[in-house]
N, C-alpha and C. Protein backbone atom coordinates (compact mmCIF):
# COMPACT_ATOMS: atom_id res chain seq x y z
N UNK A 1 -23.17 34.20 -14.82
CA UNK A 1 -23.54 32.99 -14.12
C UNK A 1 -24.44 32.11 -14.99
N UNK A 2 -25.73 32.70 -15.40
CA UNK A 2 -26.46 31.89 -16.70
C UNK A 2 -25.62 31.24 -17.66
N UNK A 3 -24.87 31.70 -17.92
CA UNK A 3 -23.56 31.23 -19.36
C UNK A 3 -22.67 30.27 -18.78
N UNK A 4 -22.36 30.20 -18.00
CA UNK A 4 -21.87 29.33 -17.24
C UNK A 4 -22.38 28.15 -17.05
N UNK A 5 -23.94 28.13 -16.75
CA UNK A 5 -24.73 26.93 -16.63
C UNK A 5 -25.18 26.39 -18.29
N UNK A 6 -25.36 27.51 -19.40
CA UNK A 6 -25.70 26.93 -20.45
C UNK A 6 -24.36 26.11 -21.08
N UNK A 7 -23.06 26.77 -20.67
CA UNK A 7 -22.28 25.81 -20.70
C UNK A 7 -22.01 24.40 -20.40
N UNK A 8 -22.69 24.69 -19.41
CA UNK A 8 -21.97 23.45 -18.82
C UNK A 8 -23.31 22.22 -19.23
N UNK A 9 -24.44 23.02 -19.37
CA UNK A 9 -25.42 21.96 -19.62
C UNK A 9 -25.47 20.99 -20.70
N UNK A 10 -24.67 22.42 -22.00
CA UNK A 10 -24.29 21.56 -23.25
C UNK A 10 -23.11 20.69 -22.71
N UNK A 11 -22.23 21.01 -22.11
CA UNK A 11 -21.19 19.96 -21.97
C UNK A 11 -21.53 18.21 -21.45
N UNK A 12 -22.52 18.25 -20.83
CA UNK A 12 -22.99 16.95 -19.66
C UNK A 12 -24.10 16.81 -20.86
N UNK A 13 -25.21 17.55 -21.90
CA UNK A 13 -26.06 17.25 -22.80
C UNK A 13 -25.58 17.66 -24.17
N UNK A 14 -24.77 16.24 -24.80
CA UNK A 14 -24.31 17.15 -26.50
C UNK A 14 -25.63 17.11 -26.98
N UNK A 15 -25.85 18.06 -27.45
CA UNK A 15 -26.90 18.16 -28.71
C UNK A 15 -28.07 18.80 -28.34
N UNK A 16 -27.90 19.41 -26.66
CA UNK A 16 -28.85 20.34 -26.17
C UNK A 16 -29.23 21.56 -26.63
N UNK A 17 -30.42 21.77 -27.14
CA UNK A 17 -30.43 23.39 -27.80
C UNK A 17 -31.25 24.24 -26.88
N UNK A 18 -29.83 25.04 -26.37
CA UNK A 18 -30.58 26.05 -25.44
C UNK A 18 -30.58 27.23 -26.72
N UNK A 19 -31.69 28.07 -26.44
CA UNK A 19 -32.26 28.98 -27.65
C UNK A 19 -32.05 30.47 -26.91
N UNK A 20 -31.87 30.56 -25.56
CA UNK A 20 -32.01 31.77 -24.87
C UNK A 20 -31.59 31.85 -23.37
N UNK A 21 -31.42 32.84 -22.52
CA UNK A 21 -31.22 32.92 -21.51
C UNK A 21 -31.41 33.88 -20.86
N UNK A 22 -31.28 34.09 -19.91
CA UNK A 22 -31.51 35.53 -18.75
C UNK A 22 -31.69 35.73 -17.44
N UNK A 23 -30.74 36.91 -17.14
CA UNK A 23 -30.68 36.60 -15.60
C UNK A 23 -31.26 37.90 -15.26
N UNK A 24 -32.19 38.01 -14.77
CA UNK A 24 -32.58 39.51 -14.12
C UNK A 24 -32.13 39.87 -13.26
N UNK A 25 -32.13 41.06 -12.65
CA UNK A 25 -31.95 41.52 -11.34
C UNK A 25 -32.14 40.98 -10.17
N UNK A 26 -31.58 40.68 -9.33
CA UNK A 26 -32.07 40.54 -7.49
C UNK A 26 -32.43 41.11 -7.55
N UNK A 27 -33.74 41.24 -7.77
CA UNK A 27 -35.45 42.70 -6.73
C UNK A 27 -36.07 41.87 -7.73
N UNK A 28 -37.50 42.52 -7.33
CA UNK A 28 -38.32 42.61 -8.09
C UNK A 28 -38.56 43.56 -9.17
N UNK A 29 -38.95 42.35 -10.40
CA UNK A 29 -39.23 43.18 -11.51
C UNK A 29 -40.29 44.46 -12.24
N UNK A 30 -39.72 45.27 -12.64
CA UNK A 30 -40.94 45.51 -12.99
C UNK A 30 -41.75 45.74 -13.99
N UNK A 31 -43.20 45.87 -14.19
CA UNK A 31 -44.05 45.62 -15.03
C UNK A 31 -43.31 45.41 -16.51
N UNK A 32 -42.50 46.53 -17.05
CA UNK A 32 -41.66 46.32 -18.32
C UNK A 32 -40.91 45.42 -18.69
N UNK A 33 -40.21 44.70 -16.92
CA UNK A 33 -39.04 43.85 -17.29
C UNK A 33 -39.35 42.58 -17.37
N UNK A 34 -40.58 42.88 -16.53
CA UNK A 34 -41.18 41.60 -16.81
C UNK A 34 -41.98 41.26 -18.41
N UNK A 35 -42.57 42.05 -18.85
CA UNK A 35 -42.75 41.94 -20.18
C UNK A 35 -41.56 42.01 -20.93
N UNK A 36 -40.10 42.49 -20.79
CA UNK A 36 -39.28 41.80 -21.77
C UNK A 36 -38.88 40.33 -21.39
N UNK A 37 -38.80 40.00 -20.39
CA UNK A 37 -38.53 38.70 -19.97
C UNK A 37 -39.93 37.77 -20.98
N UNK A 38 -41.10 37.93 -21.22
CA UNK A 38 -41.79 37.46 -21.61
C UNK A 38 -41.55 37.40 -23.09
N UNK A 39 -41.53 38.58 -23.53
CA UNK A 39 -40.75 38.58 -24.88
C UNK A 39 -39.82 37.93 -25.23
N UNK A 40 -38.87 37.99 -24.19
CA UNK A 40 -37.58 37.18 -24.97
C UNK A 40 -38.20 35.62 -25.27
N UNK A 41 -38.81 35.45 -24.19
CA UNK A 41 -39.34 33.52 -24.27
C UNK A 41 -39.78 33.46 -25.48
N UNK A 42 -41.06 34.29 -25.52
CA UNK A 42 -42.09 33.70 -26.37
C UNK A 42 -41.24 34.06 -28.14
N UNK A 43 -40.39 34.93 -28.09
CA UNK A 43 -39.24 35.00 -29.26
C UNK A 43 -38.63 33.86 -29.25
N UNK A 44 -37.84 34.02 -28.57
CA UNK A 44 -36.97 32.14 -29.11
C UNK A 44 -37.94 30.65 -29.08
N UNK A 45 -39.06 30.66 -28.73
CA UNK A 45 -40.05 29.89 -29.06
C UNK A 45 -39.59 28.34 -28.34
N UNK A 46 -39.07 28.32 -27.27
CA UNK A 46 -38.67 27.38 -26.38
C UNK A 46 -39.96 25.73 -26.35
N UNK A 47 -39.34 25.04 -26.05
CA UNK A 47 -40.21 23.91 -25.57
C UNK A 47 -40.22 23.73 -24.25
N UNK A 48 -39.31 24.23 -23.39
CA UNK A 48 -38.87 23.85 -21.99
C UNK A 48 -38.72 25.22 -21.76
N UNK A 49 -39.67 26.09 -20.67
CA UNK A 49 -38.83 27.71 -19.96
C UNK A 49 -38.91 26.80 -18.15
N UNK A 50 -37.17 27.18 -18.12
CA UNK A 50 -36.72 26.80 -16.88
C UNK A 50 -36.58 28.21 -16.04
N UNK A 51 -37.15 28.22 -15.38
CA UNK A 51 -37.21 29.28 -14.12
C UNK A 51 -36.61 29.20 -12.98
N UNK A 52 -35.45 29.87 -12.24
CA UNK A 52 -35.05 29.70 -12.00
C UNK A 52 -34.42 31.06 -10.93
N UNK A 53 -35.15 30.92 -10.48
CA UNK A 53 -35.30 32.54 -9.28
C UNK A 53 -35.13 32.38 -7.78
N UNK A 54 -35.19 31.05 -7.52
CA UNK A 54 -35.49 30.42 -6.36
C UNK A 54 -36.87 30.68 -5.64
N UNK A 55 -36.96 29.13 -4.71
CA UNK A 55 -38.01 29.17 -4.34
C UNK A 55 -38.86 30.41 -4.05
N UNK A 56 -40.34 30.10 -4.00
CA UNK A 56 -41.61 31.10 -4.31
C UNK A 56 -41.21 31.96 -4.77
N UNK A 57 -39.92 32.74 -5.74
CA UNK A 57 -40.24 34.24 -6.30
C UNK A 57 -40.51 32.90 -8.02
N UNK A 58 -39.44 32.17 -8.26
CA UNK A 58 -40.40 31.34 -9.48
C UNK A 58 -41.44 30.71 -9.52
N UNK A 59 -42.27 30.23 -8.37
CA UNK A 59 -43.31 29.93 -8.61
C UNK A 59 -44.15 30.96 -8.80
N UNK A 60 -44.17 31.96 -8.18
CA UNK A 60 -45.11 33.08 -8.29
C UNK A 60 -44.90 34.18 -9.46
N UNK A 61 -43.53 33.62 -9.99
CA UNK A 61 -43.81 34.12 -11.43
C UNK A 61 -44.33 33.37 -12.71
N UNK A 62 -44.15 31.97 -12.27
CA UNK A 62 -44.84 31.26 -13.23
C UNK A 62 -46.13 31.45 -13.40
N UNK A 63 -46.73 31.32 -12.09
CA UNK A 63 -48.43 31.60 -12.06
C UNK A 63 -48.86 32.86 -12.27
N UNK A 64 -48.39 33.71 -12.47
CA UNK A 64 -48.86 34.93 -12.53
C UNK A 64 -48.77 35.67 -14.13
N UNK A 65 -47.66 34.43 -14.68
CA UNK A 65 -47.63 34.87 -16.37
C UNK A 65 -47.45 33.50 -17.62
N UNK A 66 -48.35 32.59 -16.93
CA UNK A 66 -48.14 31.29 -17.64
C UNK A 66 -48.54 31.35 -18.67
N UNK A 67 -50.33 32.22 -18.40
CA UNK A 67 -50.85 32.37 -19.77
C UNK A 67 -50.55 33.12 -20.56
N UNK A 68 -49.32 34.22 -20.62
CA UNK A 68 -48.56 35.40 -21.49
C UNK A 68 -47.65 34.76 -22.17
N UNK A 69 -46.74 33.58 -21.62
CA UNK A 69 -45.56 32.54 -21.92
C UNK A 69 -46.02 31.28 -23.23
N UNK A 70 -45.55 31.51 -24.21
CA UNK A 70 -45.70 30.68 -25.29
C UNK A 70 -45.32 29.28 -25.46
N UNK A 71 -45.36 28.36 -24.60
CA UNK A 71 -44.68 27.32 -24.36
C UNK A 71 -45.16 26.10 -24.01
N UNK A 72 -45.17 25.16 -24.66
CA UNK A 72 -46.25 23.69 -24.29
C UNK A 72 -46.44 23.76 -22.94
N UNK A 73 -47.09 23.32 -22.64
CA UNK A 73 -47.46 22.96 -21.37
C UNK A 73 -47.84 21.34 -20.42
């Protein structure tokens, strides 16, 4: 489903550089997966991390690991 959208994003944005992606599990993560999820970001060194979990499970992951996430702000 992610691949699908990075598709299609380059298609509607030429010259978009998506650097990474990932779809976790339906549940909640845990402590590890959430530190690879952090890893992968702060590895591909993004300007934009789009979250995308639906309402309050991404907000409450943003706030809870903004300051771990390598990414302008």
């Amino acid at each position: 489903m992610v691949e699908k959208l990075a598709v299609r994003l380059r298609d509607r944005f030429p010259g978009i550089q998506i650097v990474g992606t990932y779809a976790p599990p339906f549940r909640l993560l845990t402590e590890s997966e959430d530190a690879t999820a952090i890893e992968l970001i702060n590895t591909a060194q993004p300007d934009i991390v789009w979250i995308g979990l639906g309402a309050a499970k991404e907000e409450y992951w943003a706030a809870s690991y903004i300051r771990r996430v390598n990414a302008p702000s």
